[in-house]
N, C-alpha and C. Protein backbone atom coordinates (compact mmCIF):
# COMPACT_ATOMS: atom_id res chain seq x y z
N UNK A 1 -25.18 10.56 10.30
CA UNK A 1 -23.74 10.56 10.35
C UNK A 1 -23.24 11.59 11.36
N UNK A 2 -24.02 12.83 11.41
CA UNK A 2 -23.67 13.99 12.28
C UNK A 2 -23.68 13.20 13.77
N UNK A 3 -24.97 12.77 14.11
CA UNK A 3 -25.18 12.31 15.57
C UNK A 3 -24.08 11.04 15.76
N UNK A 4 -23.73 10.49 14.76
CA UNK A 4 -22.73 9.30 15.32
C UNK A 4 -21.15 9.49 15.68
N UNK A 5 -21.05 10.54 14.72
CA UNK A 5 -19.44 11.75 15.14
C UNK A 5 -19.49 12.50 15.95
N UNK A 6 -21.06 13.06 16.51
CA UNK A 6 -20.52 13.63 17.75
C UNK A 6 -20.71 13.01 19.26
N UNK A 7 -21.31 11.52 18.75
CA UNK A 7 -21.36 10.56 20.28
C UNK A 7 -19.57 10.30 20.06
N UNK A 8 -18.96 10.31 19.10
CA UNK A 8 -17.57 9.91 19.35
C UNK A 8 -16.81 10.40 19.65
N UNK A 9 -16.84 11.61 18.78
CA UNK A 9 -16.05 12.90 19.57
C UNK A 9 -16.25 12.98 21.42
N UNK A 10 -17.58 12.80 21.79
CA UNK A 10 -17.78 13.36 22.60
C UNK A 10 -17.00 12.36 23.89
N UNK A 11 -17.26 10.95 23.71
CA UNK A 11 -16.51 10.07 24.17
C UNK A 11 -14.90 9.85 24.27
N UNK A 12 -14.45 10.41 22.97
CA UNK A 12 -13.06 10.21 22.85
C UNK A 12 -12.09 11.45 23.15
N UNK A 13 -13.02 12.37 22.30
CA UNK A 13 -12.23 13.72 22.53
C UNK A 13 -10.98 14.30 21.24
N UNK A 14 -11.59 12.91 20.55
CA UNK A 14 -10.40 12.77 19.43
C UNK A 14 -10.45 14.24 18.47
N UNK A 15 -9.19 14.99 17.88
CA UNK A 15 -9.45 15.53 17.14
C UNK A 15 -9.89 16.11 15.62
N UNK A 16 -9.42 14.68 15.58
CA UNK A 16 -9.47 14.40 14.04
C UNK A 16 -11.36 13.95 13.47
N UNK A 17 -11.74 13.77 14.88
CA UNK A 17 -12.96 13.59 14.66
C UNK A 17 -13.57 14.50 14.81
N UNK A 18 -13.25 16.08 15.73
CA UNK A 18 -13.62 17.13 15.45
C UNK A 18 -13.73 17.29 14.30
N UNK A 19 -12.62 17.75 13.59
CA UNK A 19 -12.64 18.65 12.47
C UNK A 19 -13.80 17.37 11.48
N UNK A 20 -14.14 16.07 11.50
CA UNK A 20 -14.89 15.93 10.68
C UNK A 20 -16.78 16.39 10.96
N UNK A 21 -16.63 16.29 12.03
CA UNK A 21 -17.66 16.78 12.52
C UNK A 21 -18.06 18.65 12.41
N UNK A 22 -17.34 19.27 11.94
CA UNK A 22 -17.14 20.74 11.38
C UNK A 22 -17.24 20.33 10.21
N UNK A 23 -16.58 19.60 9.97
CA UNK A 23 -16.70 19.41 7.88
C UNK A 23 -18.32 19.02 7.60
N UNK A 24 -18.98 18.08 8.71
CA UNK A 24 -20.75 17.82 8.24
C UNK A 24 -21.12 18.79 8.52
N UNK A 25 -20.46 19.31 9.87
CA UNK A 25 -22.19 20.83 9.85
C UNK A 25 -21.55 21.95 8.64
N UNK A 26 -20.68 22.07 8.15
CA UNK A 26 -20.35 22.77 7.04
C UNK A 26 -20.65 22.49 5.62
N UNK A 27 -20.95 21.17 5.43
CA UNK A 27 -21.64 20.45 4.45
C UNK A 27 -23.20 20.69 4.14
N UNK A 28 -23.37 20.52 5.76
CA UNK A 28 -25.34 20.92 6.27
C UNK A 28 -25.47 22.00 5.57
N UNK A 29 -24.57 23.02 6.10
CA UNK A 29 -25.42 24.62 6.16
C UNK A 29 -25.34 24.55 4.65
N UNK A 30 -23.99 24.51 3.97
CA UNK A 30 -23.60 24.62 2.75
C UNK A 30 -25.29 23.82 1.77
N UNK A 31 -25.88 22.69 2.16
CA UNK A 31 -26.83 22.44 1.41
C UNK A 31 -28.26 22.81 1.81
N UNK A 32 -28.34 23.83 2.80
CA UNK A 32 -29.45 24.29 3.06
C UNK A 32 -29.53 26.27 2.36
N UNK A 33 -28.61 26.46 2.08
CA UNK A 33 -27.99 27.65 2.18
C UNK A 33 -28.67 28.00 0.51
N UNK A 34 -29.15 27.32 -0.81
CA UNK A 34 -29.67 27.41 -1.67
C UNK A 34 -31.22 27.81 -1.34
N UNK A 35 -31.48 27.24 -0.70
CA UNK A 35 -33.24 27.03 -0.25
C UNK A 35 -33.43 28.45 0.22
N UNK A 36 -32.35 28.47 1.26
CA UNK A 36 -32.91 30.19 2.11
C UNK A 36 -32.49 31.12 1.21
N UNK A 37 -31.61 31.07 0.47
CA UNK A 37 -31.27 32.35 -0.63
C UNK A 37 -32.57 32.67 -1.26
N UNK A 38 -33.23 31.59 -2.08
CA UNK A 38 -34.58 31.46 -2.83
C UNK A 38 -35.66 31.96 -1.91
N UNK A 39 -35.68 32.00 -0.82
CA UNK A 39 -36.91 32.36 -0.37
C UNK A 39 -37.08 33.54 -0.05
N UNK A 40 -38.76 33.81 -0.46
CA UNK A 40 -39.28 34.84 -0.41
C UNK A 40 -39.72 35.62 1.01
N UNK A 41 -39.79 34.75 1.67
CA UNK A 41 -40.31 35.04 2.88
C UNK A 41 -39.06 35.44 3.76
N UNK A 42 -38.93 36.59 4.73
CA UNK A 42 -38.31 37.10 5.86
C UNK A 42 -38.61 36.50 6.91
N UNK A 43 -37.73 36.02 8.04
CA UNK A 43 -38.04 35.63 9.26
C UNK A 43 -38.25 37.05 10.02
N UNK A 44 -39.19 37.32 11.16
CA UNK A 44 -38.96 38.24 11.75
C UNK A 44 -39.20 37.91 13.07
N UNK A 45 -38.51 38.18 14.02
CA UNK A 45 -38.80 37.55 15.43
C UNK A 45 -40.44 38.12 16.25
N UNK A 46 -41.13 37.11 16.73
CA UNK A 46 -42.42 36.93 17.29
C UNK A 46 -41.81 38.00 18.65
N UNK A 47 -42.81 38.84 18.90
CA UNK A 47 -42.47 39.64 20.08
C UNK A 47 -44.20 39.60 20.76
């Protein structure tokens, strides 16, 4: 659904299709955002 709102947005420019396209990636993070709380593990950047 994400990739099909932002081939439209990107074509149209429409705004109303912005803001739905903010509402999925806000939906995304919002259901990934349980998983990373729970985890035990730290990211730490590879140097």
């Amino acid at each position: 659904m994400y990739e099909f709102t932002w081939k439209v947005f990107k074509e149209t420019g429409n705004v109303d299709t912005y803001l739905l396209l903010k509402e999925l990636e806000k939906e995304e993070h919002m259901s990934i955002l349980p998983y990373m709380e729970n985890s035990d593990e730290i990211d730490y950047p590879v140097t």
